[in-house]
PDB file of N, CA and C in Angstrom:
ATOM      1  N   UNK A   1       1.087  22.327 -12.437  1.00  0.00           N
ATOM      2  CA  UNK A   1      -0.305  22.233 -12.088  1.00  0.00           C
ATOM      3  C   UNK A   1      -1.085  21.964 -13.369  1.00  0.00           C
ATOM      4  N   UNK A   2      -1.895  20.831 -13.136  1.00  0.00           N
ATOM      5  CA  UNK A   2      -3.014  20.664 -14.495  1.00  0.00           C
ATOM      6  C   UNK A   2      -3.487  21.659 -15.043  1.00  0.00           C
ATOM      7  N   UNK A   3      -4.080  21.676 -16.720  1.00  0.00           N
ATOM      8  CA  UNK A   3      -5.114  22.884 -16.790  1.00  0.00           C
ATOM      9  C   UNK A   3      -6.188  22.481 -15.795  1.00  0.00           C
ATOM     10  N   UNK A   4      -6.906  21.715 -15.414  1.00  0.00           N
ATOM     11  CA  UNK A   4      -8.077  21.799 -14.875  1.00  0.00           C
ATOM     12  C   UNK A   4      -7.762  21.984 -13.229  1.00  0.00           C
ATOM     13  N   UNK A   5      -6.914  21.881 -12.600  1.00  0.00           N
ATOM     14  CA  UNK A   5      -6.523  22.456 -11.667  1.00  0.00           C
ATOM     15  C   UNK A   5      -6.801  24.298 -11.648  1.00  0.00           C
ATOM     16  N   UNK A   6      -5.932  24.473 -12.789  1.00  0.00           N
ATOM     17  CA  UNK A   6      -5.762  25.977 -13.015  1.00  0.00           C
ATOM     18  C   UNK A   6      -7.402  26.664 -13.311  1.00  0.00           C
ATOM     19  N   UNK A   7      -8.263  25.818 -14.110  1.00  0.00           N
ATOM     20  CA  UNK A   7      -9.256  26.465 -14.661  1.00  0.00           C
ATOM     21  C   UNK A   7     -10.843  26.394 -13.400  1.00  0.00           C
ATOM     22  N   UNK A   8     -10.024  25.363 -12.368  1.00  0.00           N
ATOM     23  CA  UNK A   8     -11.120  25.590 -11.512  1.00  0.00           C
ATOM     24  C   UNK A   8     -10.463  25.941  -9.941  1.00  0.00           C
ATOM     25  N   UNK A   9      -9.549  26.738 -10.113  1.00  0.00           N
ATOM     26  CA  UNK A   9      -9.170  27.741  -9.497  1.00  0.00           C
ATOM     27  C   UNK A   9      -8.468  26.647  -7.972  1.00  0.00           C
ATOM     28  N   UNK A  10      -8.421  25.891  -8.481  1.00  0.00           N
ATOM     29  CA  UNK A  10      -7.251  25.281  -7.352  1.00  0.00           C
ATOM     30  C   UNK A  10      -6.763  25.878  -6.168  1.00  0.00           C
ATOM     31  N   UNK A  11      -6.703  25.823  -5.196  1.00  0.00           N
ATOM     32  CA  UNK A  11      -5.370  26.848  -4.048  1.00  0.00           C
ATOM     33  C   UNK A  11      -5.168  25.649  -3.026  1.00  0.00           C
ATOM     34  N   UNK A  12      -3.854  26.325  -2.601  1.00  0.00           N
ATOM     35  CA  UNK A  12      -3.617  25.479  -1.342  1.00  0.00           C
ATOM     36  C   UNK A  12      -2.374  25.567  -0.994  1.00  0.00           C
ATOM     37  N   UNK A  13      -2.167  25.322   0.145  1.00  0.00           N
ATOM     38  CA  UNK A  13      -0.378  25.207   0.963  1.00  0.00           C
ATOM     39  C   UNK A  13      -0.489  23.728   1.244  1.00  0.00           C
ATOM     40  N   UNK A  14       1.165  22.880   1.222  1.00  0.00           N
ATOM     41  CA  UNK A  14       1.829  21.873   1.111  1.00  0.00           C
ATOM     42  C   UNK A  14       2.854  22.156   2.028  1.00  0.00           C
ATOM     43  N   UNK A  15       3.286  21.351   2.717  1.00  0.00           N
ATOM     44  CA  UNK A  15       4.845  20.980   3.404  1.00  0.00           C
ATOM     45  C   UNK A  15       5.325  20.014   3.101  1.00  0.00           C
ATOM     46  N   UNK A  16       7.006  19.914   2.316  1.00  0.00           N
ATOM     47  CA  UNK A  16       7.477  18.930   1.815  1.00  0.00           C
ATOM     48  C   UNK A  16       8.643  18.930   2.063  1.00  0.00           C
ATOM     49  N   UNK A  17       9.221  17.809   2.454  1.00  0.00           N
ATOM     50  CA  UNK A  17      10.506  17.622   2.913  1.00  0.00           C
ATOM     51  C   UNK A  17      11.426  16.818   2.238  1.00  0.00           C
ATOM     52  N   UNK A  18      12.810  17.518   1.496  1.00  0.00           N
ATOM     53  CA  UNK A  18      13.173  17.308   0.373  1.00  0.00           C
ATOM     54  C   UNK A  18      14.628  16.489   0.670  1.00  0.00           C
ATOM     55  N   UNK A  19      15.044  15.301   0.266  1.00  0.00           N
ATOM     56  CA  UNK A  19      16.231  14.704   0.838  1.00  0.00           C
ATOM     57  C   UNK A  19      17.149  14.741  -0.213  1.00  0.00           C
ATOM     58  N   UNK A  20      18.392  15.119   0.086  1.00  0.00           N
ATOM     59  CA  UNK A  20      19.737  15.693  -1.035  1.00  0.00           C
ATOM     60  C   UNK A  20      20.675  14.120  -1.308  1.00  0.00           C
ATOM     61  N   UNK A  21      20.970  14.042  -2.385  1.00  0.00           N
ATOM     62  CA  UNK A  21      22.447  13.251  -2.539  1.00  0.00           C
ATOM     63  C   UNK A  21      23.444  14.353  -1.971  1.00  0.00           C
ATOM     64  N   UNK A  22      23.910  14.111  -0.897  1.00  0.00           N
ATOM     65  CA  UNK A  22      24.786  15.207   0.270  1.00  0.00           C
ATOM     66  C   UNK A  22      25.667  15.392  -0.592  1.00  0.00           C
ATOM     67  N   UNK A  23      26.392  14.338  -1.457  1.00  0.00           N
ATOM     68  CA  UNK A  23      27.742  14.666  -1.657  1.00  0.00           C
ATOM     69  C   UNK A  23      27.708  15.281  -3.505  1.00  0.00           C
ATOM     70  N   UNK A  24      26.150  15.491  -4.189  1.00  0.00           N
ATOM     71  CA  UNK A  24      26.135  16.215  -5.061  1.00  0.00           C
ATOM     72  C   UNK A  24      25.149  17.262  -5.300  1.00  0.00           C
ATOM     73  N   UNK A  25      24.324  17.096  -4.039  1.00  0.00           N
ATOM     74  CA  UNK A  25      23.401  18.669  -4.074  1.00  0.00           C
ATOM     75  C   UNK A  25      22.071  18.613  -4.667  1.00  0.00           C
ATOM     76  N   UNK A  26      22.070  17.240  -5.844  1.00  0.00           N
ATOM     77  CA  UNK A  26      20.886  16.764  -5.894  1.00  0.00           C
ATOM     78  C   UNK A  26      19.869  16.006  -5.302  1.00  0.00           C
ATOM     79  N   UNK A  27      18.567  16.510  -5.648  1.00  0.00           N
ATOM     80  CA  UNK A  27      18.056  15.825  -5.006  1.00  0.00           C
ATOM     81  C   UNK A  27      17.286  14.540  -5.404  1.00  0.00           C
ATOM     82  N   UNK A  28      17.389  13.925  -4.314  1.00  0.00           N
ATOM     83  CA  UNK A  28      17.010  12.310  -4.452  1.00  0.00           C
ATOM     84  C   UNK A  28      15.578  12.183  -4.553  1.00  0.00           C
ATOM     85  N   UNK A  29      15.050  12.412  -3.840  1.00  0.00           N
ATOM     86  CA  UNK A  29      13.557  12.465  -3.484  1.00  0.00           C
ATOM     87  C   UNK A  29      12.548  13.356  -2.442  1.00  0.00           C
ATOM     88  N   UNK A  30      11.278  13.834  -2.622  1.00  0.00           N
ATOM     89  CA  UNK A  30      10.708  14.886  -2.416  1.00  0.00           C
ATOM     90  C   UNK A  30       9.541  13.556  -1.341  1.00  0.00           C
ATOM     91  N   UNK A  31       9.076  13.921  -0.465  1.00  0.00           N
ATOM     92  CA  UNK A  31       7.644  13.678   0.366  1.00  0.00           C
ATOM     93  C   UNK A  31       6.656  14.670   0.735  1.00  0.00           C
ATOM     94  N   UNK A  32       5.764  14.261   0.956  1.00  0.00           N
ATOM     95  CA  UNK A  32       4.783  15.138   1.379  1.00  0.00           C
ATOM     96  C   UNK A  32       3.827  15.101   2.535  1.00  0.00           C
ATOM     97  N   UNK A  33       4.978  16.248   3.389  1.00  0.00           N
ATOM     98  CA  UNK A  33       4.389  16.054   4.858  1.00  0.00           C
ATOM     99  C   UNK A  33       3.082  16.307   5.121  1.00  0.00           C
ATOM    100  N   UNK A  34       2.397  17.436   4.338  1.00  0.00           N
ATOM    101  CA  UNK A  34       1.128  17.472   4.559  1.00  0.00           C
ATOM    102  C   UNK A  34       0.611  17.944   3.018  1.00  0.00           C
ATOM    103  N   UNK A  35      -0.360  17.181   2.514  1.00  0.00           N
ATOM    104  CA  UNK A  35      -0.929  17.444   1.627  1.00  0.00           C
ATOM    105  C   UNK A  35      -1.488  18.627   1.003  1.00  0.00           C
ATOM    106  N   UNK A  36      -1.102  19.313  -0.322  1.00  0.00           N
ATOM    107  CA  UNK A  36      -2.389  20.988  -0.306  1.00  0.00           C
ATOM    108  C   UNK A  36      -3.932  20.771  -1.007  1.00  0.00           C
ATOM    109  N   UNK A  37      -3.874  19.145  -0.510  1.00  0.00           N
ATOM    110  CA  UNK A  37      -5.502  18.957  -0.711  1.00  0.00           C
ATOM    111  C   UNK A  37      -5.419  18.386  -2.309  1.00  0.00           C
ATOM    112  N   UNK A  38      -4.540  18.459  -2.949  1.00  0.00           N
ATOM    113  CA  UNK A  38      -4.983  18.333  -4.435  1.00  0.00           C
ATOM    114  C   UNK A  38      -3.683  18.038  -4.797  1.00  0.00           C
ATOM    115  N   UNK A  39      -4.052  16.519  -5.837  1.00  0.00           N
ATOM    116  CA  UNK A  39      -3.022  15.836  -6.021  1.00  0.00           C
ATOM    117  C   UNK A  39      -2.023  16.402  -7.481  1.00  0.00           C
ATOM    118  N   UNK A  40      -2.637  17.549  -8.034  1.00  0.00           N
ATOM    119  CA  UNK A  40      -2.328  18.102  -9.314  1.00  0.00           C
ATOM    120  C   UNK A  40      -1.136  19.234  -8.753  1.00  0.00           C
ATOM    121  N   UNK A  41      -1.828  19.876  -7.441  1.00  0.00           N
ATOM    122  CA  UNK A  41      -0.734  21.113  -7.183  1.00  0.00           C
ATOM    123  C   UNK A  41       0.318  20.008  -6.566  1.00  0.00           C
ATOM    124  N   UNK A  42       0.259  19.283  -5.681  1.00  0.00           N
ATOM    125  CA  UNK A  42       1.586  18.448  -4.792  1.00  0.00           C
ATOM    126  C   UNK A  42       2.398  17.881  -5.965  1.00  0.00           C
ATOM    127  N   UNK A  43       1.651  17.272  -6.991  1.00  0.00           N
ATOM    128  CA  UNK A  43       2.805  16.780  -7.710  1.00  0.00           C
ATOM    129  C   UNK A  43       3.233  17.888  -9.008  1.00  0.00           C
ATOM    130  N   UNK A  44       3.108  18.803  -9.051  1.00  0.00           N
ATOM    131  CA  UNK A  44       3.399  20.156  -9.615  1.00  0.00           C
ATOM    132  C   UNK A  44       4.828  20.661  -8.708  1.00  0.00           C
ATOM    133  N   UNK A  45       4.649  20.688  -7.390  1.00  0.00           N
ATOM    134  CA  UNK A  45       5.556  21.349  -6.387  1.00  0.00           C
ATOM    135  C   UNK A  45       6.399  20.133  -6.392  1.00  0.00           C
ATOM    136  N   UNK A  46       6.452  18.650  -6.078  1.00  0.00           N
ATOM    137  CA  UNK A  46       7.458  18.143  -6.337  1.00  0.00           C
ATOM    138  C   UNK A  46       8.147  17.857  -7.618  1.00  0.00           C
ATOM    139  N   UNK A  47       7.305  18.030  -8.593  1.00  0.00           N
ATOM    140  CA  UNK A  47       8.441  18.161 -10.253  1.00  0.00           C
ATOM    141  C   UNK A  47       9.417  19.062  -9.709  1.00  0.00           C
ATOM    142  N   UNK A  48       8.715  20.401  -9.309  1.00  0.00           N
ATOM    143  CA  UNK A  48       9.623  21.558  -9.749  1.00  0.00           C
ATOM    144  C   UNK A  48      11.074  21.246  -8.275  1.00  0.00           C
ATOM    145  N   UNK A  49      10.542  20.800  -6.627  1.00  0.00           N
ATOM    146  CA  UNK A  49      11.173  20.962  -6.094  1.00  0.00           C
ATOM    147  C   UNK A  49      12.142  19.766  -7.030  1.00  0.00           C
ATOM    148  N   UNK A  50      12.163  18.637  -7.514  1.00  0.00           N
ATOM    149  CA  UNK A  50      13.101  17.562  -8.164  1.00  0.00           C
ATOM    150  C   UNK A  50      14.280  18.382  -8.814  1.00  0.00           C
ATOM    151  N   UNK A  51      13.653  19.380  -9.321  1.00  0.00           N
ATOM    152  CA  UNK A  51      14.930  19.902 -10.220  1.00  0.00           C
ATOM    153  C   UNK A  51      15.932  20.820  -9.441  1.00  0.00           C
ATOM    154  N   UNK A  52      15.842  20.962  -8.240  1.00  0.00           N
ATOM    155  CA  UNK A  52      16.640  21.913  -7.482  1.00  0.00           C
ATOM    156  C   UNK A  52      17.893  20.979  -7.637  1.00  0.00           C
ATOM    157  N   UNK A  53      19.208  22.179  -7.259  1.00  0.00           N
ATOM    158  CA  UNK A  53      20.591  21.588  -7.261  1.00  0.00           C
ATOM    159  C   UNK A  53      21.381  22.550  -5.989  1.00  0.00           C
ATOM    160  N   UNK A  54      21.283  21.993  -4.966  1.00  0.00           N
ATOM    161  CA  UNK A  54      21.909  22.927  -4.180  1.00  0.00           C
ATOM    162  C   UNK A  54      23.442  22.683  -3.881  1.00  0.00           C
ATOM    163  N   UNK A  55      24.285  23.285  -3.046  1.00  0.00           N
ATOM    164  CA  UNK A  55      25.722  23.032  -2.615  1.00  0.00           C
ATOM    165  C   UNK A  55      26.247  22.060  -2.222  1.00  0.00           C
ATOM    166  N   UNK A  56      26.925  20.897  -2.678  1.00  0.00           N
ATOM    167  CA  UNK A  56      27.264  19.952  -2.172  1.00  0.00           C
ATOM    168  C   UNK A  56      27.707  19.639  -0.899  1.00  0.00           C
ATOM    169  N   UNK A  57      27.206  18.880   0.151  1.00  0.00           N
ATOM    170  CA  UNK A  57      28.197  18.740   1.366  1.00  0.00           C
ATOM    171  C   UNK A  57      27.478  19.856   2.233  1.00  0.00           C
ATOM    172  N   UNK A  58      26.454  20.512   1.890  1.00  0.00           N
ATOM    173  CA  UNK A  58      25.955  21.489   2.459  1.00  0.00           C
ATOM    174  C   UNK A  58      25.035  21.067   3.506  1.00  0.00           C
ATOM    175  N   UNK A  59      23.768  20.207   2.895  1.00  0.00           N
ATOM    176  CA  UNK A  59      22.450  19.576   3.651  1.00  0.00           C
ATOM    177  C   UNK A  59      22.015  18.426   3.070  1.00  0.00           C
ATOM    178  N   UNK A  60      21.728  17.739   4.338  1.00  0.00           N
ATOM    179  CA  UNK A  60      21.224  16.444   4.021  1.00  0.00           C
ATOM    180  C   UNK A  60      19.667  16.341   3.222  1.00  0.00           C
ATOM    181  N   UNK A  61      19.042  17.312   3.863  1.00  0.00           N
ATOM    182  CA  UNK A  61      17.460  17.270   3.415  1.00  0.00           C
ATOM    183  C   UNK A  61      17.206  18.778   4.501  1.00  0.00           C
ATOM    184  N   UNK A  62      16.249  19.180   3.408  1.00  0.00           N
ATOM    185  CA  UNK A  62      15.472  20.605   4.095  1.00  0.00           C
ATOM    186  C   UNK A  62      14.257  20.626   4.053  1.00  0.00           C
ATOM    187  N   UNK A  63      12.819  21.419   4.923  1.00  0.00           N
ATOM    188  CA  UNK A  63      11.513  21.400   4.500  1.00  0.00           C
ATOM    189  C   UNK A  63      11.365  22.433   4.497  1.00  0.00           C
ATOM    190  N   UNK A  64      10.164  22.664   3.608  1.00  0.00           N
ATOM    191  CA  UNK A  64       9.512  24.117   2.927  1.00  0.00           C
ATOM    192  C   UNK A  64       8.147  23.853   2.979  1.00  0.00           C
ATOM    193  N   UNK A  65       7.594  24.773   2.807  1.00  0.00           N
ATOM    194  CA  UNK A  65       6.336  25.403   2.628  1.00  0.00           C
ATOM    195  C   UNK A  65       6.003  25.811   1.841  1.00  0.00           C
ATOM    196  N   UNK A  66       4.916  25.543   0.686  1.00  0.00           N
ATOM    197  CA  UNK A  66       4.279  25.513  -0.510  1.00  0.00           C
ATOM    198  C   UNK A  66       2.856  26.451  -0.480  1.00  0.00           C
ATOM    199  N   UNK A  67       2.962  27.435  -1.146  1.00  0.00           N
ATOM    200  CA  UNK A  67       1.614  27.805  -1.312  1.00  0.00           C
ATOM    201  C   UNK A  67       1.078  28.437  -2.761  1.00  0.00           C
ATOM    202  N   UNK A  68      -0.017  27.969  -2.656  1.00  0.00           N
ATOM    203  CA  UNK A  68      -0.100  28.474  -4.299  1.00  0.00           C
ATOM    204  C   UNK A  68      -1.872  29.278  -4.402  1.00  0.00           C
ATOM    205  N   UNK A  69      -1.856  30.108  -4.921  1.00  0.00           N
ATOM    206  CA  UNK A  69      -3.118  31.034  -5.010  1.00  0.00           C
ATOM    207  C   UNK A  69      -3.231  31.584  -6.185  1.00  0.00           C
ATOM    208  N   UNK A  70      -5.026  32.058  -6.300  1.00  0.00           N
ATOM    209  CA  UNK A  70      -5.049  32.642  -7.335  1.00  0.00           C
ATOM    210  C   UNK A  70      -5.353  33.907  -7.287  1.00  0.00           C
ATOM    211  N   UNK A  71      -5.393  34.673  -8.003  1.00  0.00           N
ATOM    212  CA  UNK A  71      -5.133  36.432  -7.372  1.00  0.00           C
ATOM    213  C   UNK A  71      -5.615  37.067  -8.812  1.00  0.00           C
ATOM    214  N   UNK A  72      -6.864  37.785  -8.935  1.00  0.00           N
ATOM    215  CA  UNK A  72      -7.655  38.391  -9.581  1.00  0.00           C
ATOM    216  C   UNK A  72      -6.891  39.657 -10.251  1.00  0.00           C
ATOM    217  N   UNK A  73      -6.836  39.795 -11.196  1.00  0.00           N
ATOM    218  CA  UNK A  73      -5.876  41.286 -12.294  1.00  0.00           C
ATOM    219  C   UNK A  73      -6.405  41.255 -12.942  1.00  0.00           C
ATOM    220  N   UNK A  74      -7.971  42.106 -12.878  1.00  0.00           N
ATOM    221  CA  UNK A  74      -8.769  42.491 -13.816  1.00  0.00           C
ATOM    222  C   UNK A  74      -9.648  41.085 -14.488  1.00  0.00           C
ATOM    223  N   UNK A  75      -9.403  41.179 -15.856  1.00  0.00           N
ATOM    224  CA  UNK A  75      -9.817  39.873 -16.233  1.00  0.00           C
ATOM    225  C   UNK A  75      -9.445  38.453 -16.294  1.00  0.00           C
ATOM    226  N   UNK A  76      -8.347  38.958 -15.961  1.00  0.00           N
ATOM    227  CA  UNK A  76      -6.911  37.602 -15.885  1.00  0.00           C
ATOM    228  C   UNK A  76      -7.027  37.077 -14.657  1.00  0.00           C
ATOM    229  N   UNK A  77      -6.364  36.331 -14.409  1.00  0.00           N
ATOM    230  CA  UNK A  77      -6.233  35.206 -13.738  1.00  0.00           C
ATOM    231  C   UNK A  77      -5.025  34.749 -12.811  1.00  0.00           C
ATOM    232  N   UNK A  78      -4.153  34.580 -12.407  1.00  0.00           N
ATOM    233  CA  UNK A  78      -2.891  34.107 -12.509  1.00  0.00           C
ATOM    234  C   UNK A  78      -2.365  33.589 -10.903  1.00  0.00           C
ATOM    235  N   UNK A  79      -1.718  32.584 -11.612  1.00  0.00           N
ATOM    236  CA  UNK A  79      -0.974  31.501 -10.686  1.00  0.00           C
ATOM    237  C   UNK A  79       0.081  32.834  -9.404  1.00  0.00           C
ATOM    238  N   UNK A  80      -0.074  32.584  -8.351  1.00  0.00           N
ATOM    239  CA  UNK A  80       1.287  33.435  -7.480  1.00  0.00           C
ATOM    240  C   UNK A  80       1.714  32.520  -6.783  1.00  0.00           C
ATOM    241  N   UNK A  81       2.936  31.720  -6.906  1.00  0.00           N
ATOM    242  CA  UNK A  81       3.802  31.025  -6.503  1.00  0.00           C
ATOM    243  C   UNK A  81       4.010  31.604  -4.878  1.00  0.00           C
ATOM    244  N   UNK A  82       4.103  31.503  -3.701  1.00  0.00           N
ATOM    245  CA  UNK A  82       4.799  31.637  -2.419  1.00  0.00           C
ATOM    246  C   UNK A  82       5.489  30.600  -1.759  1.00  0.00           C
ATOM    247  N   UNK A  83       6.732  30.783  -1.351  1.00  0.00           N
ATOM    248  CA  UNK A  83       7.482  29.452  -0.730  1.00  0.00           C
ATOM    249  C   UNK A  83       8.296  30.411   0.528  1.00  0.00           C
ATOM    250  N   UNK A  84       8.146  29.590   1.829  1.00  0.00           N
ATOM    251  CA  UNK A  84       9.178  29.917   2.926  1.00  0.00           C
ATOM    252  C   UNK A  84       9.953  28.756   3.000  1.00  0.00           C
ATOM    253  N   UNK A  85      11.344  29.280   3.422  1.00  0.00           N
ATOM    254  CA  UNK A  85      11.918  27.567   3.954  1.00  0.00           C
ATOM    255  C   UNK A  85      12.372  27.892   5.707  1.00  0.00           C
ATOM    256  N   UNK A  86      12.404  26.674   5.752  1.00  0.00           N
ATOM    257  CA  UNK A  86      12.944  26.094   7.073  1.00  0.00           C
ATOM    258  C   UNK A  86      13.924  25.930   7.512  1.00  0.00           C
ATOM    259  N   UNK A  87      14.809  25.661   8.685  1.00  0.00           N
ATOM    260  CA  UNK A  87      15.726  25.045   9.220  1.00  0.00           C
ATOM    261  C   UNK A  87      16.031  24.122   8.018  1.00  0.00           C
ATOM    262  N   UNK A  88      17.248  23.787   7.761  1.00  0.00           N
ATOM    263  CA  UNK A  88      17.833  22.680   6.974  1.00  0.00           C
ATOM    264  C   UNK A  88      18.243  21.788   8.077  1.00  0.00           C
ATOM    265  N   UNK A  89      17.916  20.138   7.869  1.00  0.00           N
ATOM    266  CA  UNK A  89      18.508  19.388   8.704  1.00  0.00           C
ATOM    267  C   UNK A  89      19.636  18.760   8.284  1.00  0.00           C
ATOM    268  N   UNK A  90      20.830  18.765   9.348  1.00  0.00           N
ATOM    269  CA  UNK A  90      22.232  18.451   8.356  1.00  0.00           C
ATOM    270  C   UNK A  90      22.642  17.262   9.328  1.00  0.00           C
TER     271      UNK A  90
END
């Protein structure tokens, strides 16, 4: 997520549906089923989903749920990551 994302308090949930090289667990490429409004957090959540490495031979592609908030601790500030996943489609 940008600093200026971060510094003007950004939030939002994303659904993205992530497609595997089946036969090495990486992944190929990330979409974005529904936008979290802001093009700084979506392409934040697909860097990070890019780097996943899951079980080979396992799943073709899976979707998740992205949410990202900001949550007050005194004077601070701070990012709280939340993710559910879904059914994997195989």
């Amino acid at each position: 997520m940008s600093a200026s994302d971060r510094a003007m308090h950004h939030e939002g949930e994303g659904f993205f549906c992530v497609i595997l090289d089946s036969g090495t667990g990486i992944v190929r490429r990330v979409v974005v089923v529904k936008s979290s409004g802001y093009a700084g957090i979506d392409q934040s959540v697909i860097d990070a989903l890019r780097q996943w490495k899951l079980r080979p031979r396992k799943w073709k592609q899976f979707e998740i749920h992205v949410g990202l908030s900001f949550r007050s601790r005194g004077s601070n500030q701070s990012l709280e990551p939340t993710a559910g996943r879904r059914d994997a489609h195989t």
